[in-house]
Each structure stands twice: as C-alpha cells, then as structure tokens.
Protein backbone atom coordinates (compact mmCIF):
# COMPACT_ATOMS: atom_id res chain seq x y z
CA UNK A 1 -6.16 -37.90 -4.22
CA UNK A 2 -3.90 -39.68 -1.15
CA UNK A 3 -3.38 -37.38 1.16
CA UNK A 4 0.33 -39.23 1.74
CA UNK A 5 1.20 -39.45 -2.12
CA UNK A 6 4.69 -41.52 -0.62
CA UNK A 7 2.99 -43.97 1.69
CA UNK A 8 1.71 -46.91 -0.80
CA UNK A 9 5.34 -46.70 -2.19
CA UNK A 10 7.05 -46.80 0.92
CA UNK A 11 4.64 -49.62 2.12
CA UNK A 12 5.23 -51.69 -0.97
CA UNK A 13 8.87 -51.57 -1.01
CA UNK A 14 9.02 -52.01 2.89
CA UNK A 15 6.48 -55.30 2.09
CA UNK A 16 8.77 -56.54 -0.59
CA UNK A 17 12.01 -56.37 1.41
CA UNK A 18 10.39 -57.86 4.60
CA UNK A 19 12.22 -54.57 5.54
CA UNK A 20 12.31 -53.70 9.51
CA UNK A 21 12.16 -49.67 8.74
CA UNK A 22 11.62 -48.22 5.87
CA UNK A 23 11.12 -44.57 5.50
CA UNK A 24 11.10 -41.40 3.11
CA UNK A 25 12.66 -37.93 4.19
CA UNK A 26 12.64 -34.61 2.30
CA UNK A 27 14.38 -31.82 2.61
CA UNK A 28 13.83 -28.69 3.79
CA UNK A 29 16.36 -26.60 1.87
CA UNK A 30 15.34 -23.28 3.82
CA UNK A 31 15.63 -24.16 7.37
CA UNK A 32 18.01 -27.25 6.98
CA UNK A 33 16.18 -29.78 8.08
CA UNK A 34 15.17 -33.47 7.28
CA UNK A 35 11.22 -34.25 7.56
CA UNK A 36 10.17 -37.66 7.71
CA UNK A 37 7.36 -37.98 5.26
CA UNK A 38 5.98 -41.60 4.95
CA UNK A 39 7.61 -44.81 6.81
CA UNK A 40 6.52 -48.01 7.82
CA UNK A 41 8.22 -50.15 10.75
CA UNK A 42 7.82 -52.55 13.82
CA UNK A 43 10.12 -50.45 15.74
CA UNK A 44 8.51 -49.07 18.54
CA UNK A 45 11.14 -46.16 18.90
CA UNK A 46 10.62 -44.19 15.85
CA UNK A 47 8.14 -41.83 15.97
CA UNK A 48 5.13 -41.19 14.08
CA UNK A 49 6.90 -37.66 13.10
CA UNK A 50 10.93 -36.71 12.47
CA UNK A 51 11.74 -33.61 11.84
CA UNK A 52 15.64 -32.81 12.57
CA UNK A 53 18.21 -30.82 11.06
CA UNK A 54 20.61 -32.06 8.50
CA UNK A 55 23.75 -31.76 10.33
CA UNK A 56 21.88 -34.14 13.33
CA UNK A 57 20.67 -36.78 10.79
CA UNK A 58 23.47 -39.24 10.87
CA UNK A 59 24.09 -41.39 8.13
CA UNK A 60 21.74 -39.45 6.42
CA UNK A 61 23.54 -36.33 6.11
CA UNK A 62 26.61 -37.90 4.71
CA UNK A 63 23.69 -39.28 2.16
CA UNK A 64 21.87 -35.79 1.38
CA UNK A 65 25.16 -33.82 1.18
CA UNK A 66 27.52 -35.76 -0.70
CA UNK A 67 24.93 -37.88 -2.72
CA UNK A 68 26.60 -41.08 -1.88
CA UNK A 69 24.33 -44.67 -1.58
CA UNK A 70 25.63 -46.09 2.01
CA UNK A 71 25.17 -49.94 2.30
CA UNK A 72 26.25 -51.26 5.51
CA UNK A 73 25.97 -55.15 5.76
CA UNK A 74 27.16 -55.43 9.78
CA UNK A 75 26.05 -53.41 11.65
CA UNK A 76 26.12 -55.51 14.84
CA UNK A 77 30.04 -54.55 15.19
CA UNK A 78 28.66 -50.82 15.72
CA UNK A 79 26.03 -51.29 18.17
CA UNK A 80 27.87 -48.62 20.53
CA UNK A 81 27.86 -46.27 17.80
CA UNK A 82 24.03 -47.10 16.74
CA UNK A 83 22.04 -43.89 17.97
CA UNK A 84 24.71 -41.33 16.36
CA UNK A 85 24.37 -43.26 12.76
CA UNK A 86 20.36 -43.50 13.07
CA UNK A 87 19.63 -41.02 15.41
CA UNK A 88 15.39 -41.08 13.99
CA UNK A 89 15.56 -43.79 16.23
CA UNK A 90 14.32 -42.34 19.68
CA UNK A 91 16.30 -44.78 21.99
CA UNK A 92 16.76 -48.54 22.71
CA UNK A 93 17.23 -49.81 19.13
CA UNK A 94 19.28 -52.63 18.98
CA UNK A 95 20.32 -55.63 16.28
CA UNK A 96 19.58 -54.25 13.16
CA UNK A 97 21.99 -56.29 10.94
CA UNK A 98 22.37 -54.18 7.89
CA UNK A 99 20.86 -50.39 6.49
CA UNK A 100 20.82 -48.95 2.85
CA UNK A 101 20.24 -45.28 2.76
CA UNK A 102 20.64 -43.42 -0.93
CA UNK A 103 19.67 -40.10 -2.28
CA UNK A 104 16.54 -39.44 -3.78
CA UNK A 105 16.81 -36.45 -6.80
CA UNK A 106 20.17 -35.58 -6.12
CA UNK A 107 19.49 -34.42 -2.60
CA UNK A 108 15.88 -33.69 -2.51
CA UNK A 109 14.91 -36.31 -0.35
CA UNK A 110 16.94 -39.72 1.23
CA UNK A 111 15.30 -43.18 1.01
CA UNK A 112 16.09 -45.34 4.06
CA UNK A 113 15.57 -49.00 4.48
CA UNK A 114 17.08 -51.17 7.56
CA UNK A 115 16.50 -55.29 8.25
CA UNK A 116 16.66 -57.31 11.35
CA UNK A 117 16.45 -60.62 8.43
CA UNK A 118 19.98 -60.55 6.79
CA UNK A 119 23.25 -59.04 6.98
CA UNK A 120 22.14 -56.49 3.94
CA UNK A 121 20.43 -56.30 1.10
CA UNK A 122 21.32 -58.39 -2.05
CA UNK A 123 22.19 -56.86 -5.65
CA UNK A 124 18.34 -57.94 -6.24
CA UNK A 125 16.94 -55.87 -3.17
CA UNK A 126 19.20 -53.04 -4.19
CA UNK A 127 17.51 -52.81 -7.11
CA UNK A 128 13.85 -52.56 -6.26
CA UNK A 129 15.50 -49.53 -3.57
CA UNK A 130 16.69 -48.08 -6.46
CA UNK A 131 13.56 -48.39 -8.74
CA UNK A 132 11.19 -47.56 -6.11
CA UNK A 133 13.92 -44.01 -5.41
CA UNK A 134 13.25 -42.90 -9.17
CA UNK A 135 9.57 -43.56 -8.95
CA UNK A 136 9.42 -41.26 -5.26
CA UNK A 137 11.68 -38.94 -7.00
CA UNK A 138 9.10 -38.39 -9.78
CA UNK A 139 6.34 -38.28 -7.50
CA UNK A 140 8.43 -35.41 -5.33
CA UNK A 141 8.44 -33.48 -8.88
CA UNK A 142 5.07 -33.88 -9.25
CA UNK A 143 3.91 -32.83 -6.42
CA UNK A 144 5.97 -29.79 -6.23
CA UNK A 145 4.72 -28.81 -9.27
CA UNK A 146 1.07 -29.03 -7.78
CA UNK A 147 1.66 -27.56 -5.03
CA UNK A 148 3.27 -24.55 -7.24
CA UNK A 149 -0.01 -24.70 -9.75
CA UNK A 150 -1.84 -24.44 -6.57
CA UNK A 151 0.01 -21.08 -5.29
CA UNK A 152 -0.30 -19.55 -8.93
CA UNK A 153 -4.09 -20.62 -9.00
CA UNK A 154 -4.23 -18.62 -5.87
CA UNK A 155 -1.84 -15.53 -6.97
CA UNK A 156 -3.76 -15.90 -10.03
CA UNK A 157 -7.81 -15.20 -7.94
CA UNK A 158 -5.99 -12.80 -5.94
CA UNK A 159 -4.91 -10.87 -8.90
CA UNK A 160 -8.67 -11.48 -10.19
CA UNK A 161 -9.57 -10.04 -7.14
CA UNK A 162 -7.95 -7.26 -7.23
CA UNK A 163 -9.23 -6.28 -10.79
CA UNK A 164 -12.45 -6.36 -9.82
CA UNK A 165 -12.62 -4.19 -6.98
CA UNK A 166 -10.63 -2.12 -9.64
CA UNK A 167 -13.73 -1.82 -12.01
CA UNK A 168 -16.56 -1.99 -9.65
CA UNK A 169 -16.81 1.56 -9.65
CA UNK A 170 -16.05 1.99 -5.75
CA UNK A 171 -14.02 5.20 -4.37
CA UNK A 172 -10.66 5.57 -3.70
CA UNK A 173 -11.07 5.04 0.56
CA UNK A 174 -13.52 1.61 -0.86
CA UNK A 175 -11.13 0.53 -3.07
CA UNK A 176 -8.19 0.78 -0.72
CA UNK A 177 -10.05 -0.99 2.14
CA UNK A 178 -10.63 -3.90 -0.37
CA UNK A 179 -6.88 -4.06 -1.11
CA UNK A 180 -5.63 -4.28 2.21
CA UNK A 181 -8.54 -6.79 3.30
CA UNK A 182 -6.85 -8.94 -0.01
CA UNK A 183 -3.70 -8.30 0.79
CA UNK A 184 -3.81 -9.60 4.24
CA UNK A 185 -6.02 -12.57 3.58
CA UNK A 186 -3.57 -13.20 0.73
CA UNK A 187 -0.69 -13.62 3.20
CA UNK A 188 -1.92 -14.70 5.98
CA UNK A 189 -1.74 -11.40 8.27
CA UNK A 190 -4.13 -10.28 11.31
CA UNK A 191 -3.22 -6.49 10.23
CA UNK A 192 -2.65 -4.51 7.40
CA UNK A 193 -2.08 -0.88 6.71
CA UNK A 194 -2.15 1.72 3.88
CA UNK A 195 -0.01 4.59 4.73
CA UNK A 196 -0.24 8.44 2.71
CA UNK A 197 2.03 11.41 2.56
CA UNK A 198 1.53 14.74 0.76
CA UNK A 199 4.89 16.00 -1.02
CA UNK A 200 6.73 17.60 1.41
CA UNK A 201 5.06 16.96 4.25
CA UNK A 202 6.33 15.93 7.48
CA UNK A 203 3.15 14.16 8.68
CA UNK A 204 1.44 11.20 7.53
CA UNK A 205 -1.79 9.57 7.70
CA UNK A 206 -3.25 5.80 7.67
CA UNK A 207 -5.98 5.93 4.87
CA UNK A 208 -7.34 2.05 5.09
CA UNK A 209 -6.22 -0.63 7.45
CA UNK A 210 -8.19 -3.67 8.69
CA UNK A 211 -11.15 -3.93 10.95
CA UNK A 212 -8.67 -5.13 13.93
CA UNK A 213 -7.02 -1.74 13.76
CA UNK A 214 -7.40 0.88 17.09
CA UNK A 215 -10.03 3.37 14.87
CA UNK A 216 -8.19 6.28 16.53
CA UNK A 217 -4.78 6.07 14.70
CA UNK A 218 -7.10 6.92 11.62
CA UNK A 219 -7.73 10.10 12.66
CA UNK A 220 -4.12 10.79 13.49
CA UNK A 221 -1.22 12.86 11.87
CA UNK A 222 1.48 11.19 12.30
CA UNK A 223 4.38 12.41 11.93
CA UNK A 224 7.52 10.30 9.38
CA UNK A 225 10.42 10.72 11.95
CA UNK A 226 9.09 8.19 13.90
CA UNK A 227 7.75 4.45 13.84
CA UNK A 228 8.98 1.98 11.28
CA UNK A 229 6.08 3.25 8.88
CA UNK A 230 7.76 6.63 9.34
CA UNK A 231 11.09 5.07 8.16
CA UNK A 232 9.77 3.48 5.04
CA UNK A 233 8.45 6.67 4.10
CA UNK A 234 12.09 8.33 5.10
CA UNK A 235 14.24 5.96 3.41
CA UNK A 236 11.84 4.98 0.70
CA UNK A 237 13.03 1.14 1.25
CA UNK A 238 11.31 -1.96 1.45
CA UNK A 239 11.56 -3.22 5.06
CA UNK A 240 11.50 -6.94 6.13
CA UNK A 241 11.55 -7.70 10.03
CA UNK A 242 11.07 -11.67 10.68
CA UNK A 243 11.11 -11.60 14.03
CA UNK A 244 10.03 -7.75 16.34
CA UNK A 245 11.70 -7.05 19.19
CA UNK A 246 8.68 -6.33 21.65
CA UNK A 247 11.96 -5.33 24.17
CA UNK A 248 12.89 -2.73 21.63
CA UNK A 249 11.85 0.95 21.30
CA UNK A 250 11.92 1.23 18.08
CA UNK A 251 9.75 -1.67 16.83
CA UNK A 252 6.45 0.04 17.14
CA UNK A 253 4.89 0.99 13.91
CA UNK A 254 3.09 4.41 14.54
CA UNK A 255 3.26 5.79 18.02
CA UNK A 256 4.50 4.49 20.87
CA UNK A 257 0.82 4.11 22.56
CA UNK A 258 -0.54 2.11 19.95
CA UNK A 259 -2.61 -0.89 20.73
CA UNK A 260 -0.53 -3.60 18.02
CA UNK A 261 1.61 -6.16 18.93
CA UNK A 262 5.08 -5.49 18.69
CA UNK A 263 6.07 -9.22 18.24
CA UNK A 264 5.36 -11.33 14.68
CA UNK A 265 6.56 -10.41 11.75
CA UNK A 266 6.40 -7.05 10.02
CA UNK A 267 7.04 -6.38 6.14
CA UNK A 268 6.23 -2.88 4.58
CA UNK A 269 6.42 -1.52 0.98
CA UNK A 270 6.78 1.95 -0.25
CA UNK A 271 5.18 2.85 -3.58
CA UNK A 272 6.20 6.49 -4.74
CA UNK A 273 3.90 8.29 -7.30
CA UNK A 274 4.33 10.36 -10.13
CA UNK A 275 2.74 13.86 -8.44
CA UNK A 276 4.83 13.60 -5.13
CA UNK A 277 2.83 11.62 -3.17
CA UNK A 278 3.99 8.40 -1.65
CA UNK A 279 2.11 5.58 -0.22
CA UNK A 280 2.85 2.76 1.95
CA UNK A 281 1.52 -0.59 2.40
CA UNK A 282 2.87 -3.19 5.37
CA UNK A 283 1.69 -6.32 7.12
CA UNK A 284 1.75 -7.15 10.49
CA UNK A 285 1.42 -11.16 11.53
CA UNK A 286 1.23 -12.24 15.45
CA UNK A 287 3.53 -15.24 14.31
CA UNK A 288 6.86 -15.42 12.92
CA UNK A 289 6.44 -15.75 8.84
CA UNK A 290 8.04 -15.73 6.02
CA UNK A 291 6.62 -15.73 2.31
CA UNK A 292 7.98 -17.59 -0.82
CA UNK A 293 9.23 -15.27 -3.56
CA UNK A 294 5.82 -15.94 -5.72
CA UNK A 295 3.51 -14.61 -3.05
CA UNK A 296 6.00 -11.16 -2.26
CA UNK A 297 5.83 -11.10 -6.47
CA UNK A 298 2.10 -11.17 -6.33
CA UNK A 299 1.88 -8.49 -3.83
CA UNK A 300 4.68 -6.32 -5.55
CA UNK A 301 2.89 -6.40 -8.79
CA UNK A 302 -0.18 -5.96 -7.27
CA UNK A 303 1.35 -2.52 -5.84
CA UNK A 304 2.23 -1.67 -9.39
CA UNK A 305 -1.48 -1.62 -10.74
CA UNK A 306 -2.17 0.33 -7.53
CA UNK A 307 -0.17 2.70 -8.11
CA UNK A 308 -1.18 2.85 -11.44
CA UNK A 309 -4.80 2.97 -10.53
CA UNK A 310 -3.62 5.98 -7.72
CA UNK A 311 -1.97 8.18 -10.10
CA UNK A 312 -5.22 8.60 -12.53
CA UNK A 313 -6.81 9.33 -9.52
CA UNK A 314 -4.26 12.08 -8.36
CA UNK A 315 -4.03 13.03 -11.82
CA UNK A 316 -7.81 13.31 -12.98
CA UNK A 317 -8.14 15.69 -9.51
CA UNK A 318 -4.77 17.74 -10.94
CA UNK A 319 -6.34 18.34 -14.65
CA UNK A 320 -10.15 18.91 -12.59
CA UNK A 321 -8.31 21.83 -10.67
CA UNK A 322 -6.19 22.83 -13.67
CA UNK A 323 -9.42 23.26 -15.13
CA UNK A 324 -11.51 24.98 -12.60
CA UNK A 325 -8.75 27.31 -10.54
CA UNK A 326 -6.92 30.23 -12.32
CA UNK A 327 -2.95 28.73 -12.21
CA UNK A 328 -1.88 31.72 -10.45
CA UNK A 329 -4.36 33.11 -7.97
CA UNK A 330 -5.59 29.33 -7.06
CA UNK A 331 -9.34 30.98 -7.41
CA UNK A 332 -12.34 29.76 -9.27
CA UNK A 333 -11.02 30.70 -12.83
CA UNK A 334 -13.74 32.84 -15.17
CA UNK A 335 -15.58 29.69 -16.46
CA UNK A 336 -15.81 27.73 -13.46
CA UNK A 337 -16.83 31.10 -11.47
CA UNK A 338 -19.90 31.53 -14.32
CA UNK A 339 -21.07 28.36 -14.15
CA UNK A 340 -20.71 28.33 -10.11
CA UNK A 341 -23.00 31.35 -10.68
CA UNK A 342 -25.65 29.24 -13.07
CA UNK A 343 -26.12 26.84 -9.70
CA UNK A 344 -26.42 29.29 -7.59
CA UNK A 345 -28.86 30.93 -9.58
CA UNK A 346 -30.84 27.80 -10.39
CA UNK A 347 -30.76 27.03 -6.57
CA UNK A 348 -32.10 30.64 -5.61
CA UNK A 349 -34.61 30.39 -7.52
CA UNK A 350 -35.96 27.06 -6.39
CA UNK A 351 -35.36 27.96 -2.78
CA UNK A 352 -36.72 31.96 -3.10
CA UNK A 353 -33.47 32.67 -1.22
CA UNK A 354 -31.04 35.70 -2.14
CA UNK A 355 -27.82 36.33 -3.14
CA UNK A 356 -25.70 38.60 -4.44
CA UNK A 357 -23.00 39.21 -7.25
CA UNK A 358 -19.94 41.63 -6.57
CA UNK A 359 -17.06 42.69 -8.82
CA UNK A 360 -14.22 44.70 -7.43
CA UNK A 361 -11.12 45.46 -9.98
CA UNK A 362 -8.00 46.98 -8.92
CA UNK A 363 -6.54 50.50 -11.25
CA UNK A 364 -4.83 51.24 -12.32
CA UNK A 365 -3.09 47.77 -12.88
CA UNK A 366 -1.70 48.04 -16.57
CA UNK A 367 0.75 51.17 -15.74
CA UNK A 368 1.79 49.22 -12.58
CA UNK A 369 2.16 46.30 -14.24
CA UNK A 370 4.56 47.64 -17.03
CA UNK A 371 7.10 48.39 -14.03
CA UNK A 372 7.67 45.00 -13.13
CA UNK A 373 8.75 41.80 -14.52
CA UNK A 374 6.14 39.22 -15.63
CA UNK A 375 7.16 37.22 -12.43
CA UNK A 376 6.66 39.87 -10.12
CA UNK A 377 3.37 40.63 -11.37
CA UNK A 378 2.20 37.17 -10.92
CA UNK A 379 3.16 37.13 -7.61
CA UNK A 380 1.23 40.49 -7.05
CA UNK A 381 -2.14 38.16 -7.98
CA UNK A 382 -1.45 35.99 -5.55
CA UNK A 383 -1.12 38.49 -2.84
CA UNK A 384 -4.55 39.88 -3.95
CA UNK A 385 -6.22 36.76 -4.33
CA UNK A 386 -4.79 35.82 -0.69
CA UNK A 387 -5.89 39.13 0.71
CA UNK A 388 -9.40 38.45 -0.03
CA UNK A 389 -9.86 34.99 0.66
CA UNK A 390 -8.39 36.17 4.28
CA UNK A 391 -10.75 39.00 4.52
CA UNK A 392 -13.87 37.28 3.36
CA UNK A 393 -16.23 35.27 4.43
CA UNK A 394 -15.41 31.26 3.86
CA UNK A 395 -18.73 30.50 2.56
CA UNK A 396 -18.25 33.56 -0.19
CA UNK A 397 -17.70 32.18 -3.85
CA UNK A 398 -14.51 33.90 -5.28
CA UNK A 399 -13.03 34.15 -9.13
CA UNK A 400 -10.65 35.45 -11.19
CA UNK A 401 -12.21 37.43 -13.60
CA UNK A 402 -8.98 39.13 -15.23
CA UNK A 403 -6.01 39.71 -13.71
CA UNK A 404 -7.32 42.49 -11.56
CA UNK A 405 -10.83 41.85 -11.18
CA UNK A 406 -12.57 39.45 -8.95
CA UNK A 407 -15.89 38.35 -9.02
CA UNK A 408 -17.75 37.78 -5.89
CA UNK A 409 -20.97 36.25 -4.71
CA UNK A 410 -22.55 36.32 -1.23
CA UNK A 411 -24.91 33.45 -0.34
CA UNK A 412 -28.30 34.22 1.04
CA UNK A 413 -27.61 38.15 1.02
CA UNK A 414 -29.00 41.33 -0.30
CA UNK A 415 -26.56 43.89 -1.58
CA UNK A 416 -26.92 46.06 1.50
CA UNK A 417 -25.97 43.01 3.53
CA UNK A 418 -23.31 42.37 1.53
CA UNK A 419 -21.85 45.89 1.20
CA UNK A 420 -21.05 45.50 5.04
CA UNK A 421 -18.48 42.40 4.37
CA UNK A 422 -17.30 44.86 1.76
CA UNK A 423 -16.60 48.18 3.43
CA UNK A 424 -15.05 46.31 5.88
CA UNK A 425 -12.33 45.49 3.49
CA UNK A 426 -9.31 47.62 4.31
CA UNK A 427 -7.82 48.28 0.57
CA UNK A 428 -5.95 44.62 0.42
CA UNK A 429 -3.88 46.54 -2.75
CA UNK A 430 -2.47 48.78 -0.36
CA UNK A 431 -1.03 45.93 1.74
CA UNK A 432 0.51 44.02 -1.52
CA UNK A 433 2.12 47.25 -2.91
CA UNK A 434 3.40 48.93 -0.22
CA UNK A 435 6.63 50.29 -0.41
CA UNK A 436 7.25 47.92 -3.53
CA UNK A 437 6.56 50.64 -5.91
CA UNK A 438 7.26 54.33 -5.43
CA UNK A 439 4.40 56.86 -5.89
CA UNK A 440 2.04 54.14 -7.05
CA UNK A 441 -1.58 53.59 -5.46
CA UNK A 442 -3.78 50.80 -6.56
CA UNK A 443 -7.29 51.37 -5.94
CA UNK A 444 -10.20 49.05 -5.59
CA UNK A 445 -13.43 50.09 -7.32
CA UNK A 446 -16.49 47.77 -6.41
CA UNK A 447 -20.06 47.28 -7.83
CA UNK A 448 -22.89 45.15 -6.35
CA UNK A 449 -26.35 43.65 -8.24
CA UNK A 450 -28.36 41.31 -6.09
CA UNK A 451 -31.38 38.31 -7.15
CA UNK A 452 -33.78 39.11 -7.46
CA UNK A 453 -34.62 42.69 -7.50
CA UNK A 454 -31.94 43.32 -9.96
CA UNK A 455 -32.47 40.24 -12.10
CA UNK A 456 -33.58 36.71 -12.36
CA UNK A 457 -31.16 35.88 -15.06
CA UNK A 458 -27.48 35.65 -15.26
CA UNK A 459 -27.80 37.54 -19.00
CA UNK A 460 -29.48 40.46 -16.30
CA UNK A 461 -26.53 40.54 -13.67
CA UNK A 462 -23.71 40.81 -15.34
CA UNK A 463 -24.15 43.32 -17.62
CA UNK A 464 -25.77 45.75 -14.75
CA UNK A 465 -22.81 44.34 -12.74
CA UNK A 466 -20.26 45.82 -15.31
CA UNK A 467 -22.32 48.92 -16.04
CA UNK A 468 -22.08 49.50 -12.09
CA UNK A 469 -18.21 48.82 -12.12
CA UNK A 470 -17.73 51.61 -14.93
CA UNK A 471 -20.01 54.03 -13.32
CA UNK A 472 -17.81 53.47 -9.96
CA UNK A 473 -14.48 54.00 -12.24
CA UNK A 474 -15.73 57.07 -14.22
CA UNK A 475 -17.33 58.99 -10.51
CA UNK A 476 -13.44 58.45 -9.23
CA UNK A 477 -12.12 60.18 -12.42
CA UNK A 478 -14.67 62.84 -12.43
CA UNK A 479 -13.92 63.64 -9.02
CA UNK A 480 -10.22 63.43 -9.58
CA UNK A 481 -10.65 65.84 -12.49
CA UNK A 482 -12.81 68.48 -10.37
C-alpha cells in the first residue's frame, strides 16, 4: 500500500492539465486547520508541507466553508492582491494566469489547481478537476474508514488484552498492574495510576501505577482533600485537564513533593463499587493530548469489566468473612473456631509443640439478657468480644462459641502458662455492665485443657474442656449456697 494514497492522483491530473500547482488539502475539523496532503508543482515557493488554519487559507476558505467551485481566468489584474488569495505560496509568486479551487466531499478536503499556460481552464479541463475530486473524495472515505478499522483492531487487542489478564488466574495487585501497564500503552501515557478508598475513609492509597512512578507514594496514605486524585474521589467526576498548569498549586496529583511532572495532560476516572469502595484510574502524558471518543470508549468500558471483576473480589472476601466471623462480635464464629482448632492440632502434632484450649462463659447472661432489648444485648457482645481481643494476646485464636462463651487457644503454651494471660484479665463483664444494669453482676467462669497431656484429639479436649467449665460453674454455686 502507497504510503501517499492522493499523490498518483494529484500527479496525473497535474500531468494532464500541464497544471503549474496542483495540490490536495484536508481538513482538520478539530483544530481548524487546512493540511496540505499531496501536490505537485515547479514553484519553488510552496513548501514541501502546509499546514494553516482555515480562516488564513485564502481562496480556500471561501471554498471549504461555503462549498462554492472558484474559477478565476485573470488573475494577472490581482497580482497586488496575490499572497492574501494563495497565501500556501511562501513569497515571490508571480504570473499565474488563472486558478480553479472546488470542494472535495462537501468540505472534507479542497482540490486546487493553478496554470502559468492559459487564462483558465476550459469546460474540458474542468471536467477531469471534477472527475479526479469524486475519485479523491472516495479515496478520503476509504481511508478514513481504514484508519477507523485500524483503531477498532486496536481497541479490539486491547480489550483481548484485558480479558486475558482477567482469566490468567493472577491476584488482584497482578491484575491491576497489568491494567494500568494496558491502559497507558493503550493511550499513549508515560504514567498511570490506580487509586483506592475504603467507605468512609478520609485517606487513600495508590494500589498499582507504572514502573516510572516514585515507589514511595505507594506506601503512602494519602489523604482525599488534597491533589486532583483527591478531588475525583471528592466529587466522584470524571476530570479532563489538556493542558497543567506547572505555575499552579493545585495541579499536582498526590502531594505537593511528588516527583511527576505537573505539565502534559492529565485525565482521571472514578469507578464507584457496589460495597462502598471507590477506585480511581488517571493518566498522566508529558505532552499535550487529546484522545478520539473510540479510545476514551475503550477505556470506559474497560473500567466497567473492572469494576465488575473488583466487586466479586470485594464480594467473595464479604461472603468468606460472613462465613467465618460471628456478625456481631466480628470473632471466629463456632465453625471456623473448630476447624482453626483441627490445624492447630494437626500442626502440634507434627511440630511436638503445645498449646492450649480455654473457654470462659459469662452468668448469668439469660436473666440479664431478658432486661434489655435485643439491640442492646447485641451491643453487650460486642463490648465483650472487644474487651478480650484488647486484653489478650494478638497471636491468641478467639471464637464465639454462644453468645456468652468464648473459646480460646494459646499457641505454644501449657495451661499453667496460659492461666497467667488469664488471671490477668480484670473481669471485662464488669467494665461492659457497669452502671447499665442495677444490682446485676456478670461473672466470668473459665476452664483450661492443654495438648498433649490432656489429649491428642479434638474429640478429647472439648468434652474435658466443658466438663471443666461446669465443674467451675457448680464450685461458684456451691460456695454461694454455703
């Protein structure tokens, strides 16, 4: 394929004519301007390259705009006014005795011929200009349409692209490094960023950007008041900036000492998901640019799929902890603390390293919990469950047995060992209920069974734990009853 598709047209017609200047300009609809595409001439002051804007064009403008064929025949009487009616001409042209300049596609492009050899162009002449008009005219349609085939070939491996990082089985941090390294090569950019916030919070931080990117703002919280990523995640608003201000304080993107450049163009994207978290991807180029409606649809639908793609991840991790953690307490619920228990066990015994299993329950909890609304006695769960997990050990395995029992088990100690963590425990029952309910005491009764001198097997533990728990209940009442 030519790489001028216009020339050998232009050429021919030029040949035919015995033409002085004959030459092909398109428009440039976006930034108003006329580009010279294929010419030939034996001036020596038109350049190998025109590019000017409409309104500077000359004859041509009156051409392009109104869509009116000019045919001037005697030219010679407007010699003085020669460089404002062809101003493609550099300077010095002189004694060009007639022009013909007509539209091409209603406006799409003007076709230009000129002659030193006769005072016009003949009805014959006009013709072939004409012909050879609708022939460039269907070559400009074809090769727009190529040129468009050829973007959605490349929106179309870009999409592929993104489909297979999709199913290639990589993480969430893989897979969002492999979108923004498609992203950017997709557009053109030196940088791009993937922004996340938490619901609620005020901070954010930048989960994948590319290689170019100071390491150190990935380790940051930063916080959404400032920065223009902080305003897309404020506003919640697609932001386009053609041209940064480096002059400006508020065209940096994170922080103020960050290590970009603040000139370019900048273009950022909020996706908001389903669970309250929001993401944000954005593009930073060192030069001014500006992307055609297909590519900013191939990125926007791309952001659909990952957002898609982000809330099965978010929401596989919300039915995983709706499965394992008791809804109220946010401990290990019953099932999830037994089978915790079964790998411990299995690890204990592989390693010949302790451990021990502890169940403290709280009485008595059904009287209290008749005086209060369902609500309140929630929220008295929670205060337990907190209580502990403050007092305790973080490497000590906690669950929610019932409502007021908790199962606990110490790593790599014996019962004595562990019974120190637990007399330390001021009675976390008396901090929840104080002076909440009048004349009531809750009271924490504990039992202990440790691998392996009390048992190898869980179907050995628990019941000795349980038997230990009832003893520890019935000495209280037997005392209480002396």
């Amino acid at each position: 394929m030519q790489s001028n598709p216009y020339q050998s047209l232009v050429s021919l017609l030029s040949n035919i004519l015995e033409a002085y200047t004959t030459a092909f300009f398109i428009v440039d609809p976006k930034n108003r301007v006329l580009n010279m595409v294929a010419s030939q001439t034996l001036s020596r002051h038109l350049p190998e390259n025109v590019s000017m804007p409409i309104e500077q064009s000359g004859i041509l403008a009156q051409v392009q705009k109104v869509g009116q064929t000019i045919h001037l025949d005697k030219l010679p009487q407007m010699t003085d006014s020669l460089s404002t009616t062809v101003p493609f001409y550099r300077v010095g042209e002189s004694h060009i005795k007639g022009l013909f300049a007509l539209p091409v596609g209603g406006g799409a492009g003007v076709l230009y011929v000129d002659t030193k050899y006769g005072w016009g162009f003949n009805d014959k002449q006009q013709k072939w200009i004409r012909e050879i008009a609708d022939v460039l005219y269907e070559l400009l349609e074809r090769q727009t349409c190529l040129a468009q085939e050829r973007n959605y070939a490349r929106i179309l491996e870009f999409w592929h692209a993104m489909d297979e990082a999709a199913f290639r089985g990589l993480d969430l941090p893989g897979y969002c490094q492999v979108v923004i390294d498609e992203c950017t090569r997709f557009l053109g950019t030196e940088y791009g960023f993937l922004s996340l916030r938490e619901p609620g919070d005020d901070h954010y931080h930048l989960f994948a950007a590319t290689q170019n990117v100071p390491r150190n703002l990935l380790s940051q919280h930063l916080l959404v008041k400032h920065g223009l990523i902080g305003w897309l995640f404020q506003n919640n608003k697609n932001l386009f900036i053609s041209r940064l201000n480096p002059d400006s304080s508020d065209h940096f993107l994170f922080t103020t000492s960050e290590a970009l450049p603040h000139h370019g163009t900048f273009w950022g994207l909020p996706v908001q998901i389903s669970l309250g978290q929001c993401i944000v991807i954005s593009f930073l180029s060192r030069q001014t640019t500006e992307w055609t409606s297909d590519d900013q649809f191939a990125i926007t639908h791309m952001l659909h799929f990952l957002r898609l793609l982000l809330e099965q991840v978010y929401f596989k991790e919300e039915c995983e902890h709706l499965h394992s953690y008791d809804f109220v307490s946010g401990l290990l619920n019953a099932q999830v603390f037994e089978e915790k228990l079964e790998t411990v066990l299995a690890s204990a015994m592989q390693n010949s390293t302790p451990f021990t299993l502890s169940l403290i329950q709280f009485e008595p909890w059904q009287i209290l919990s008749t005086k209060a609304p369902p609500n309140q006695v929630r929220e008295w769960q929670a205060d337990l469950a907190s209580s502990l997990r403050r007092a305790l050990p973080s490497n000590v395995l906690i669950g929610q047995i019932a409502e007021n029992r908790f199962g606990l088990v110490f790593l790599g100690l014996t019962p004595q060992e562990a019974d120190f963590h637990l007399s330390t425990l001021s009675n976390p029952a008396h901090k929840v209920f104080s002076d909440r309910i009048k004349r009531s005491r809750l009271l924490p009764y504990i039992s202990s069974v440790g691998f392996p001198q009390d048992g190898t097997r869980s179907e050995e533990l628990w019941p000795l734990a349980y038997r230990q728990l009832f003893a520890a209940f019935r000495s209280r009442i037997d005392r209480t009853s002396t």
